[in-house]
N, C-alpha and C. Protein backbone atom coordinates (compact mmCIF):
# COMPACT_ATOMS: atom_id res chain seq x y z
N UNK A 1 107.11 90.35 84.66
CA UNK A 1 106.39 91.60 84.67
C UNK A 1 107.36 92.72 84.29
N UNK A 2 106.71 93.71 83.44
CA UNK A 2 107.46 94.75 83.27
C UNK A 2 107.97 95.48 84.39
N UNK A 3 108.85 96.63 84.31
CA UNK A 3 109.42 97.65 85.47
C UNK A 3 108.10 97.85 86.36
N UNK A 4 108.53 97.90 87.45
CA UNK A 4 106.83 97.81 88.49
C UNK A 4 106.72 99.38 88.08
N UNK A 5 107.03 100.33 88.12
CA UNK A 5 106.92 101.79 87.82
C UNK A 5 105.88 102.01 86.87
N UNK A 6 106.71 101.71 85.65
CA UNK A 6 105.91 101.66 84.56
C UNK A 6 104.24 100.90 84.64
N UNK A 7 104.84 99.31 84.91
CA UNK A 7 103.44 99.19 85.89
C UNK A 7 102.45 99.67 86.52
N UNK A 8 102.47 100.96 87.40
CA UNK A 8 102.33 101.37 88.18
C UNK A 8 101.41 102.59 87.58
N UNK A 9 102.19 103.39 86.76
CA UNK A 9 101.58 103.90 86.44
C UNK A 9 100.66 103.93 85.11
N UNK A 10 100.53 102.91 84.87
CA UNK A 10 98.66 102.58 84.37
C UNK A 10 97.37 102.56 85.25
N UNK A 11 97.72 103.08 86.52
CA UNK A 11 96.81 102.72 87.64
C UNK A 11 96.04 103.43 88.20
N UNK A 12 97.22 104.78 88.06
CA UNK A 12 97.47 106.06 88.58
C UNK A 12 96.54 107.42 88.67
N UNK A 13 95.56 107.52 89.50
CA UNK A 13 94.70 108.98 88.70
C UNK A 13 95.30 110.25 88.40
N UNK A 14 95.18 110.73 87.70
CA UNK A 14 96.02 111.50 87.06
C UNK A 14 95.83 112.87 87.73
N UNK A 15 97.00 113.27 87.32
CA UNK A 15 97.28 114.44 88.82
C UNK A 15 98.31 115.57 88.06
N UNK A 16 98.40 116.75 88.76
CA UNK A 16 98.66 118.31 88.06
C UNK A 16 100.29 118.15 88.25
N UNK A 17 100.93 119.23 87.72
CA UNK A 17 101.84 119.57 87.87
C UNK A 17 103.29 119.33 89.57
N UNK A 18 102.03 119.25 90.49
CA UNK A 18 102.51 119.38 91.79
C UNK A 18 102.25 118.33 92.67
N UNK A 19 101.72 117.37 91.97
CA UNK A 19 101.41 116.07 92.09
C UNK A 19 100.04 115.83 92.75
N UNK A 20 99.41 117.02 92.97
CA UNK A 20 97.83 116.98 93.23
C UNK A 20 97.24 115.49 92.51
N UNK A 21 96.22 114.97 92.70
CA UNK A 21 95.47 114.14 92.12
C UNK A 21 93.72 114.92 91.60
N UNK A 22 93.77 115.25 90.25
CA UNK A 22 92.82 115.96 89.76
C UNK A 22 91.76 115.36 89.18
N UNK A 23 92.26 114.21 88.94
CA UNK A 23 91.07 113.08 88.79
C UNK A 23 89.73 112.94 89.35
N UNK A 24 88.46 113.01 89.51
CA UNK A 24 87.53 112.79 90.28
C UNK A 24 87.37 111.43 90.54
N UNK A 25 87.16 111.22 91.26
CA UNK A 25 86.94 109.57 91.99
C UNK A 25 85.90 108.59 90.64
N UNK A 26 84.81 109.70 90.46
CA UNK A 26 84.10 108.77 89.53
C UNK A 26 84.52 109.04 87.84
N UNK A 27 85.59 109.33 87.33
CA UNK A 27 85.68 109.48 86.07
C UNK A 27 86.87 108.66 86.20
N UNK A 28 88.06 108.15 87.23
CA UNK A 28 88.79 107.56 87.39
C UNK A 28 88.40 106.15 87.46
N UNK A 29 87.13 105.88 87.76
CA UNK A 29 86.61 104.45 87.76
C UNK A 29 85.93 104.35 86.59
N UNK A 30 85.55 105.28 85.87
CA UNK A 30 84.99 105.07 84.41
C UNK A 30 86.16 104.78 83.53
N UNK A 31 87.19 105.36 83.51
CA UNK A 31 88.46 105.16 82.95
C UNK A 31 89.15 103.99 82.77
N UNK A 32 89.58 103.66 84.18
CA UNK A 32 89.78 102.16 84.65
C UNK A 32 88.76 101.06 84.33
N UNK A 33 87.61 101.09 84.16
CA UNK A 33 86.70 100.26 84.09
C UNK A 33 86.46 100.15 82.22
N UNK A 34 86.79 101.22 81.26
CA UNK A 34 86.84 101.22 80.23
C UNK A 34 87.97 100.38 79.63
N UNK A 35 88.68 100.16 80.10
CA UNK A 35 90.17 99.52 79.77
C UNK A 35 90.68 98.25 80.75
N UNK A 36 91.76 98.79 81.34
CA UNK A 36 92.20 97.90 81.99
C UNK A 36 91.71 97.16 83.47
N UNK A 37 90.89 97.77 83.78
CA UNK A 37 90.40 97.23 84.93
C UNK A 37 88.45 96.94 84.49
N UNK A 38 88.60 96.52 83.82
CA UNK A 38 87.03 96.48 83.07
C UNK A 38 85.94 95.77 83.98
N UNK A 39 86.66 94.87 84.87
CA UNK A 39 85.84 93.91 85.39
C UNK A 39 85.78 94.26 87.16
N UNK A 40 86.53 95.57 87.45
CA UNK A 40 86.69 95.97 88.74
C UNK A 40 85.08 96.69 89.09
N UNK A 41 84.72 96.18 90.67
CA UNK A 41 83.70 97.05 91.04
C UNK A 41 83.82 98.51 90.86
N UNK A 42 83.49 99.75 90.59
CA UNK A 42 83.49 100.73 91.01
C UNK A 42 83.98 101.55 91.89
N UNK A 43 82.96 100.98 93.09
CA UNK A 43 83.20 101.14 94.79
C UNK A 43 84.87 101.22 95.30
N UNK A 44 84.87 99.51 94.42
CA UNK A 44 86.53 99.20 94.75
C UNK A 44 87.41 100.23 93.99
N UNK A 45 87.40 100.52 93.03
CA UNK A 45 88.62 101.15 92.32
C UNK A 45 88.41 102.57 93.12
N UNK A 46 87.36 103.26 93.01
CA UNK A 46 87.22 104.51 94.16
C UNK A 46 88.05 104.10 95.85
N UNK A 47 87.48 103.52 96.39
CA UNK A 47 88.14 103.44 98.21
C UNK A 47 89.13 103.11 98.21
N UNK A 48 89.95 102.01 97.03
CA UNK A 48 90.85 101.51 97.44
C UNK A 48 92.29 102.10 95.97
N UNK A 49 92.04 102.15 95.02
CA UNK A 49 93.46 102.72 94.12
C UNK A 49 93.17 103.98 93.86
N UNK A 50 91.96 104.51 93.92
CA UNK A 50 91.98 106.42 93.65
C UNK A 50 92.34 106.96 95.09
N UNK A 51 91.60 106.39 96.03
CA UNK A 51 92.11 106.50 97.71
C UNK A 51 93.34 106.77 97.80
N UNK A 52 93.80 105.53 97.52
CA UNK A 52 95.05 104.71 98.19
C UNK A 52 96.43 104.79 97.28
N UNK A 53 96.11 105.96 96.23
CA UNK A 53 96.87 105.82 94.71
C UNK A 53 98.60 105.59 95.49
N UNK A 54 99.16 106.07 96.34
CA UNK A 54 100.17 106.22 97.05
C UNK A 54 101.19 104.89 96.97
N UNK A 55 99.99 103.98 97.57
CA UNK A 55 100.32 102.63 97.80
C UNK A 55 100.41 101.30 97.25
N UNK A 56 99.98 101.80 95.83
CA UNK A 56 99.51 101.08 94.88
C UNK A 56 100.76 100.02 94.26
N UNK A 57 102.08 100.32 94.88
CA UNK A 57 103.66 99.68 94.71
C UNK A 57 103.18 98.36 95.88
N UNK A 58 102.37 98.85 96.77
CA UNK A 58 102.44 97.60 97.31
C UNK A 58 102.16 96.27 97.10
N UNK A 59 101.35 96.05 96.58
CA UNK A 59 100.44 95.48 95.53
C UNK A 59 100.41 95.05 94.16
N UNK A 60 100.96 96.26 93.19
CA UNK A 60 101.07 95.43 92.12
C UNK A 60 101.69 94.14 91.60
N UNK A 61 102.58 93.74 92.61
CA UNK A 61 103.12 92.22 92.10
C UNK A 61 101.76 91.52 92.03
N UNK A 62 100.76 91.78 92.83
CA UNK A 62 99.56 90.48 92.73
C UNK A 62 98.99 90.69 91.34
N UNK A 63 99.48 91.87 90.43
CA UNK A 63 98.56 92.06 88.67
C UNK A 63 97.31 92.36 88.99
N UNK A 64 96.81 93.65 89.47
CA UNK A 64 95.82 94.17 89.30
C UNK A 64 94.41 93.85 88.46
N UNK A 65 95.00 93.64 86.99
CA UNK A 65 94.24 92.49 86.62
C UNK A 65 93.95 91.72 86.55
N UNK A 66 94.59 90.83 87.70
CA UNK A 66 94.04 89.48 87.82
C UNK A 66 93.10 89.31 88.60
N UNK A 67 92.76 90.34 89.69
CA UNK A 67 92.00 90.54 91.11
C UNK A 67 90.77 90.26 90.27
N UNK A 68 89.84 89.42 91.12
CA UNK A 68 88.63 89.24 91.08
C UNK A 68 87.69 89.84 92.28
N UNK A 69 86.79 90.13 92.34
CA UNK A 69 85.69 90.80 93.27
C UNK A 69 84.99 90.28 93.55
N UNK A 70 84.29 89.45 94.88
CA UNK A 70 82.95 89.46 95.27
C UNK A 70 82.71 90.14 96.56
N UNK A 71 81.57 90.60 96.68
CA UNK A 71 80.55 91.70 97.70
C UNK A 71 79.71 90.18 97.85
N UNK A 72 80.14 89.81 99.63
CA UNK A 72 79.42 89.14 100.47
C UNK A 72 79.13 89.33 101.61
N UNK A 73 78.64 88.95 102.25
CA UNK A 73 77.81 89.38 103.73
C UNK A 73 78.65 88.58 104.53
N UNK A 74 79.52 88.89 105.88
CA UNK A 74 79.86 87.67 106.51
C UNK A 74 79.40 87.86 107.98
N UNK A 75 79.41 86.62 109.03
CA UNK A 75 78.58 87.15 110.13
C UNK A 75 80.00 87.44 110.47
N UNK A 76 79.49 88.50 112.07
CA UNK A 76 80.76 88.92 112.61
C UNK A 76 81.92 87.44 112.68
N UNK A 77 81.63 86.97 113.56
CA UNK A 77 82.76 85.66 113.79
C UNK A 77 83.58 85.16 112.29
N UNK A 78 82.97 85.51 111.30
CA UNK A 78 84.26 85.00 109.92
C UNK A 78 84.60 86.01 109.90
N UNK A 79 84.96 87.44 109.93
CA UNK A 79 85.86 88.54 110.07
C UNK A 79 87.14 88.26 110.71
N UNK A 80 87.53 88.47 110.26
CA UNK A 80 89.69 88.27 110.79
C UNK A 80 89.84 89.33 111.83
N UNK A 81 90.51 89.46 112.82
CA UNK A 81 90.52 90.59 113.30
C UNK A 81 92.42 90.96 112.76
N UNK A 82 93.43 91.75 114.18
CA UNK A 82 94.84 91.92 113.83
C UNK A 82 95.54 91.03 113.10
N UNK A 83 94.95 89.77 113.29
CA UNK A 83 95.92 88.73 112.38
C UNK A 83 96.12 89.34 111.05
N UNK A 84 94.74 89.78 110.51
CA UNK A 84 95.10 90.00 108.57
C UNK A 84 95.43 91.33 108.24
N UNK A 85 95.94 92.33 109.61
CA UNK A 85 96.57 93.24 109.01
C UNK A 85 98.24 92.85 108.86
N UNK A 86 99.00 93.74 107.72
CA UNK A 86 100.56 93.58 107.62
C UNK A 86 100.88 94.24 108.81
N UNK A 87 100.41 95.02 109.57
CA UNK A 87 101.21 95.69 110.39
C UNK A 87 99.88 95.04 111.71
N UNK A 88 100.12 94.63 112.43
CA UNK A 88 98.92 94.43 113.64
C UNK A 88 99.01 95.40 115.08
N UNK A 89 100.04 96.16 114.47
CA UNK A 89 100.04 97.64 115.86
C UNK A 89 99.33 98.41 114.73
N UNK A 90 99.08 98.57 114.10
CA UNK A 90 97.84 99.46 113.22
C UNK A 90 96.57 99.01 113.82
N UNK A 91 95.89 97.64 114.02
CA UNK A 91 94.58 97.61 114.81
C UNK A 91 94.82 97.94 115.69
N UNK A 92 95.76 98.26 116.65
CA UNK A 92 95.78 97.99 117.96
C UNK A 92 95.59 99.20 118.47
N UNK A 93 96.34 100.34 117.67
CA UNK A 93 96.46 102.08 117.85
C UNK A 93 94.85 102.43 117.13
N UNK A 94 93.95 101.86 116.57
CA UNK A 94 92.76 102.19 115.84
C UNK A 94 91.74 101.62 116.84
N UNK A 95 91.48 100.62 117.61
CA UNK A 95 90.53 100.15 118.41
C UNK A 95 90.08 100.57 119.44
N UNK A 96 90.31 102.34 119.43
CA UNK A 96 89.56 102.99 120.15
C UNK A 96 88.35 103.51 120.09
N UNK A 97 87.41 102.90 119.34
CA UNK A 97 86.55 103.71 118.58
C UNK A 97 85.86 104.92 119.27
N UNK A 98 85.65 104.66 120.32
CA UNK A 98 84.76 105.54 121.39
C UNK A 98 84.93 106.97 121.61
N UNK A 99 86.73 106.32 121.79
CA UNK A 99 87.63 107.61 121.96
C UNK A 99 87.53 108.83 120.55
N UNK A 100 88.00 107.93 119.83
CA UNK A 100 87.80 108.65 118.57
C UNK A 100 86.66 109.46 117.83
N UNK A 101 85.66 108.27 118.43
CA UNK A 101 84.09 109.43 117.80
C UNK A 101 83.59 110.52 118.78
N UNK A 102 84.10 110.66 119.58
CA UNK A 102 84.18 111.80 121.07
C UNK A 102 84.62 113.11 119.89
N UNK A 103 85.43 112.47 118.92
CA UNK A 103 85.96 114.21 118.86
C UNK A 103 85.74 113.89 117.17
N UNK A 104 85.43 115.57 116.96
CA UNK A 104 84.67 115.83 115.67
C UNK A 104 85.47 115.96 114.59
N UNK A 105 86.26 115.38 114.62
CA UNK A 105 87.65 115.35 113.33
C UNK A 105 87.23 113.63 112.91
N UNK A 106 86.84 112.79 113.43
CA UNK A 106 86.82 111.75 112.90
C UNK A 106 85.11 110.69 112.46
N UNK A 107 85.23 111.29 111.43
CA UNK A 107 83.88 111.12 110.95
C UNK A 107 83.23 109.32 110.57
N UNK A 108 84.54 108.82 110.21
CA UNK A 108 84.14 107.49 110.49
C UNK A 108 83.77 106.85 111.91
N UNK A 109 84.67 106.93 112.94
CA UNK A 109 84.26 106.06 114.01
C UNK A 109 82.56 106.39 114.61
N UNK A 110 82.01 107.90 114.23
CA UNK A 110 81.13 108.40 114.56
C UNK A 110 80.12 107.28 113.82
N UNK A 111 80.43 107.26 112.68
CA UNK A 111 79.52 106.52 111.79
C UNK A 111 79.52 104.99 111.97
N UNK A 112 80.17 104.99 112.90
CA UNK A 112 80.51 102.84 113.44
C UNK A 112 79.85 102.65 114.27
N UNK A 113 79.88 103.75 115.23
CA UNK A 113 79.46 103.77 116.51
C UNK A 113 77.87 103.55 116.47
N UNK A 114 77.70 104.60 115.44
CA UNK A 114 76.18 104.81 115.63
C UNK A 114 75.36 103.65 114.62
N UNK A 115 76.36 103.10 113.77
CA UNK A 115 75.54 102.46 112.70
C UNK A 115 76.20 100.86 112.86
N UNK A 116 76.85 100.56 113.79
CA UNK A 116 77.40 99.25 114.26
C UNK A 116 77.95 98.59 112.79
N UNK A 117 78.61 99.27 111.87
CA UNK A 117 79.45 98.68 110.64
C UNK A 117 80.07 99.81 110.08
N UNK A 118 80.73 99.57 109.25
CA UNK A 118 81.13 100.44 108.12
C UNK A 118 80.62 100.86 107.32
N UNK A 119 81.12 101.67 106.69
CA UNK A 119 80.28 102.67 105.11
C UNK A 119 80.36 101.98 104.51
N UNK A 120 81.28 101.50 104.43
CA UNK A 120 82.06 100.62 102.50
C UNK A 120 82.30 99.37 102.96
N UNK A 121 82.59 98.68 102.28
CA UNK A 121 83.20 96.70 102.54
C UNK A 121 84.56 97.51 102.90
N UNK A 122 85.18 96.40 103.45
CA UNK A 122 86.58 96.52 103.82
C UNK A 122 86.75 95.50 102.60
N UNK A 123 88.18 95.38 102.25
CA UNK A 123 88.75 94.30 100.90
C UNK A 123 89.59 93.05 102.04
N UNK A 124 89.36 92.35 101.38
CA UNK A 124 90.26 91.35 101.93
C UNK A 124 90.47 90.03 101.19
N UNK A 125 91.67 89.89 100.52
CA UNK A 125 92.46 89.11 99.94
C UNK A 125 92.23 87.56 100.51
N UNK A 126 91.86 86.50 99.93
CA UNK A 126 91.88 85.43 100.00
C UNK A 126 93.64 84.83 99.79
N UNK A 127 93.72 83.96 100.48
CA UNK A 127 95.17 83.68 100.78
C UNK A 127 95.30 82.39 101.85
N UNK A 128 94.85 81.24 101.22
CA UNK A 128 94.76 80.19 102.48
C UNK A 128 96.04 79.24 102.51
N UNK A 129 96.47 79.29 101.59
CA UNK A 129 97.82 78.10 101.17
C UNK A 129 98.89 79.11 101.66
N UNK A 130 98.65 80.41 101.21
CA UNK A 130 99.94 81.31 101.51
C UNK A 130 100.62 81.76 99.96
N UNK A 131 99.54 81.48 98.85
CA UNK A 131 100.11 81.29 97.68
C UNK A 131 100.63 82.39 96.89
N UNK A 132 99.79 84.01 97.23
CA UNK A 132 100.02 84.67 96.55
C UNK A 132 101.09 85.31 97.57
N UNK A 133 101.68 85.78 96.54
CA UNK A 133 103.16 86.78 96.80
C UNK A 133 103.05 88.28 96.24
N UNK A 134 104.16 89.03 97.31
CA UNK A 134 103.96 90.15 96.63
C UNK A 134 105.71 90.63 96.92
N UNK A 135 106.09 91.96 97.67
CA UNK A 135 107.25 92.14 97.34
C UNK A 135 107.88 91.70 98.87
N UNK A 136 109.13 91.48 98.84
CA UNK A 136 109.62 90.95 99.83
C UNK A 136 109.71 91.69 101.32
N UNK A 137 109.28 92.92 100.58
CA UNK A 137 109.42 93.72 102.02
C UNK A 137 107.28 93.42 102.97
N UNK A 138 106.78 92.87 102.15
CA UNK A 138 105.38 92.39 102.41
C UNK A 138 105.09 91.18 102.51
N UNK A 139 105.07 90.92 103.15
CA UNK A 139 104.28 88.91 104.08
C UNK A 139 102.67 89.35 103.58
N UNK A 140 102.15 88.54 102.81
CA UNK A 140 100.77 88.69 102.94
C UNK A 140 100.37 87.48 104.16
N UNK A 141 99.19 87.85 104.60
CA UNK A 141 98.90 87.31 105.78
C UNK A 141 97.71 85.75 105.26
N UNK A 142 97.84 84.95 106.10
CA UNK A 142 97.22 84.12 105.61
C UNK A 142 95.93 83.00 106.65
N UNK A 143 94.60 83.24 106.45
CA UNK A 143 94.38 82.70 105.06
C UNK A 143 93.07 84.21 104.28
N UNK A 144 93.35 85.22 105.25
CA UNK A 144 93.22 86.72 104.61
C UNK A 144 94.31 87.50 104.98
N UNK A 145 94.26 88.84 104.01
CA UNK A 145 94.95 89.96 104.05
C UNK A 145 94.46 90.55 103.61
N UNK A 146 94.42 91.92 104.50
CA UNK A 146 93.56 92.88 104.51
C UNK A 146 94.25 93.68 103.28
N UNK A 147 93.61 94.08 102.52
CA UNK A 147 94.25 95.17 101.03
C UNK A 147 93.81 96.80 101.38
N UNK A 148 92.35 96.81 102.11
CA UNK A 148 92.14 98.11 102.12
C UNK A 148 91.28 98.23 103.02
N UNK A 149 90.71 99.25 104.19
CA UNK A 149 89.87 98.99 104.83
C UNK A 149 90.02 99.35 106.80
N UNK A 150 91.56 99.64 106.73
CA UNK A 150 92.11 99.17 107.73
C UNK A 150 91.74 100.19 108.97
N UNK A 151 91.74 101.42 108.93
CA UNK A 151 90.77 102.07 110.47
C UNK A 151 89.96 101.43 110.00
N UNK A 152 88.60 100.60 109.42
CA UNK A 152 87.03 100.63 109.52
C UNK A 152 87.33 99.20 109.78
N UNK A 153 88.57 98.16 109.94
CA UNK A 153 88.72 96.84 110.26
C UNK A 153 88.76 97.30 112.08
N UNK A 154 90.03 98.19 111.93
CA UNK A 154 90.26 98.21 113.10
C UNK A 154 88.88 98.59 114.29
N UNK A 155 88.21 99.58 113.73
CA UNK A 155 87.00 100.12 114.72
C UNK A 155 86.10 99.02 114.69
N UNK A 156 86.02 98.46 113.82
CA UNK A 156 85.24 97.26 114.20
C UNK A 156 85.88 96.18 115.41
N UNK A 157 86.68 95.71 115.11
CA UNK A 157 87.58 95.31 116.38
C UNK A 157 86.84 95.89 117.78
N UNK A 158 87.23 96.99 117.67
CA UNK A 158 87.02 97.95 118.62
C UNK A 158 85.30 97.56 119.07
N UNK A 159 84.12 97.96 118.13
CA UNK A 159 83.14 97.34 118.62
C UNK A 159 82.38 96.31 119.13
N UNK A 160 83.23 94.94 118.27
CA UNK A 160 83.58 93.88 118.91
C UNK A 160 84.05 93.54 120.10
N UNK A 161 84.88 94.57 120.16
CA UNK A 161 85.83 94.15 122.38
C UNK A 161 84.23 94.64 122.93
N UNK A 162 83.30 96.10 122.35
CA UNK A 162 82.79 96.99 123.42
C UNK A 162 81.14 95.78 123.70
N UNK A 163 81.35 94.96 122.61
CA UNK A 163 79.75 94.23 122.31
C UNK A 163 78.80 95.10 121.65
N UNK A 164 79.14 95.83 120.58
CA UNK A 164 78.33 97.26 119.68
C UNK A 164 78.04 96.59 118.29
N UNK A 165 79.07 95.83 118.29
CA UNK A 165 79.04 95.20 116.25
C UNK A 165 77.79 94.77 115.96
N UNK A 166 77.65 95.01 114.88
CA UNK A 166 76.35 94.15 114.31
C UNK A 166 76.78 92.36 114.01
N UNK A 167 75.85 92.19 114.13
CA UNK A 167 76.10 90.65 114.14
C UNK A 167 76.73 90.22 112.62
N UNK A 168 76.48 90.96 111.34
CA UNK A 168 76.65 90.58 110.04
C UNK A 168 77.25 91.88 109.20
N UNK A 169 77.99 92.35 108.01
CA UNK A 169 78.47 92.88 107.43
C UNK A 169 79.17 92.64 106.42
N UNK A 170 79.28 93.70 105.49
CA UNK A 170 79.71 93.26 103.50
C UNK A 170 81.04 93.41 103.91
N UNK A 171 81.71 92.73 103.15
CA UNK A 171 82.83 92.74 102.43
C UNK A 171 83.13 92.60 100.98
N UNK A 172 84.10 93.15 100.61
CA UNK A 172 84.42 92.51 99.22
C UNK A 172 85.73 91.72 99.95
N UNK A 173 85.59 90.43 98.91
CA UNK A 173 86.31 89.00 98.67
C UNK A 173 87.13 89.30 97.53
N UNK A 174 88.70 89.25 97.83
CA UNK A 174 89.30 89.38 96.86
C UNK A 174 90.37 88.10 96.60
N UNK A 175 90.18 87.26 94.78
CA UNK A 175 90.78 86.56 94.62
C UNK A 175 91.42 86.85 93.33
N UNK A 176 92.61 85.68 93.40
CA UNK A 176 93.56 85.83 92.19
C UNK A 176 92.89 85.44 90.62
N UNK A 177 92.60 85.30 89.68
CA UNK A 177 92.49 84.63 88.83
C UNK A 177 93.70 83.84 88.35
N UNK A 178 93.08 82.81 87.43
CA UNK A 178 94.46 81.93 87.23
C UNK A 178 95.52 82.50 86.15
N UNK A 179 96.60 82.47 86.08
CA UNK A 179 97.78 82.96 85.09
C UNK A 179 97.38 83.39 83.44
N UNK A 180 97.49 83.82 83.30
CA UNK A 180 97.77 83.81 81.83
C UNK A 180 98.23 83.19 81.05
């Protein structure tokens, strides 16, 4: 692979002088979807690389273009909980949901609480052998890893301990395609 940088920034929504990101969410997925990411959901390139543009070093060893997408329904019990985050004190500091939708700064847990799921799929990386790699400072988790999603994994957790979850919920399924 080329310099991950350079890499990197083919990905990138494009942003001002001061490093603002001026891009709109939906002309950045028209962009991406015109070219190099042609075969990416929408949804996904919005929540998770216009979102997440920051983090996007984490990740690119897996080739962006190789990611495949499916949007499936799973019942609660196939959901991963802390295991498939990289960091699992991130669910642990997020599984308050209750606490959190108490106060009016946090507009998701409000929306968990009351609607027993998430807005969006959470992403989560298929990974059962342990096969895909990324940079050494990252263990992907196995036989998921969570890519994006992670307060709306965690509050789910959270509704899960309280008995609130809905019994079923989308995800997107994310796999490698084969090499080039």
């Amino acid at each position: 692979m080329e310099n991950i940088d350079s890499y990197i920034q083919r990905f990138e929504p494009i942003v001002d002088d001061n490093g603002w990101v001026t891009e709109t969410p939906d002309d950045y997925a028209e962009r991406m979807q015109s070219g190099l990411l042609h075969h990416w959901p929408t949804e996904v390139l919005i929540e998770w690389l216009h979102r997440h543009a920051q983090c996007l070093y984490r990740y690119a060893p897996l080739r962006f273009e190789r990611l495949q997408f499916q949007r499936t329904t799973w019942e609660l019990s196939q959901i991963p909980g802390r295991e498939a985050f990289d960091d699992e004190e991130f669910c642990d500091n997020f599984m308050d949901v209750d606490a959190r939708a108490e106060s009016s700064n946090d507009w998701l847990a409000t929306y968990m609480i009351e609607n027993g799921t998430w807005n969006t799929p959470i992403l989560l990386l298929q990974n059962p052998q342990n096969q895909c790699r990324t940079t050494v400072n990252l263990r992907l988790k196995s036989p998921y890893h969570l890519l994006e999603g992670h307060r709306r994994l965690s509050f789910l957790n959270g509704l899960r301990e309280m008995g609130r979850a809905n019994p079923q919920h989308d995800i997107w399924l994310v796999d490698l395609a084969e090499s080039d």
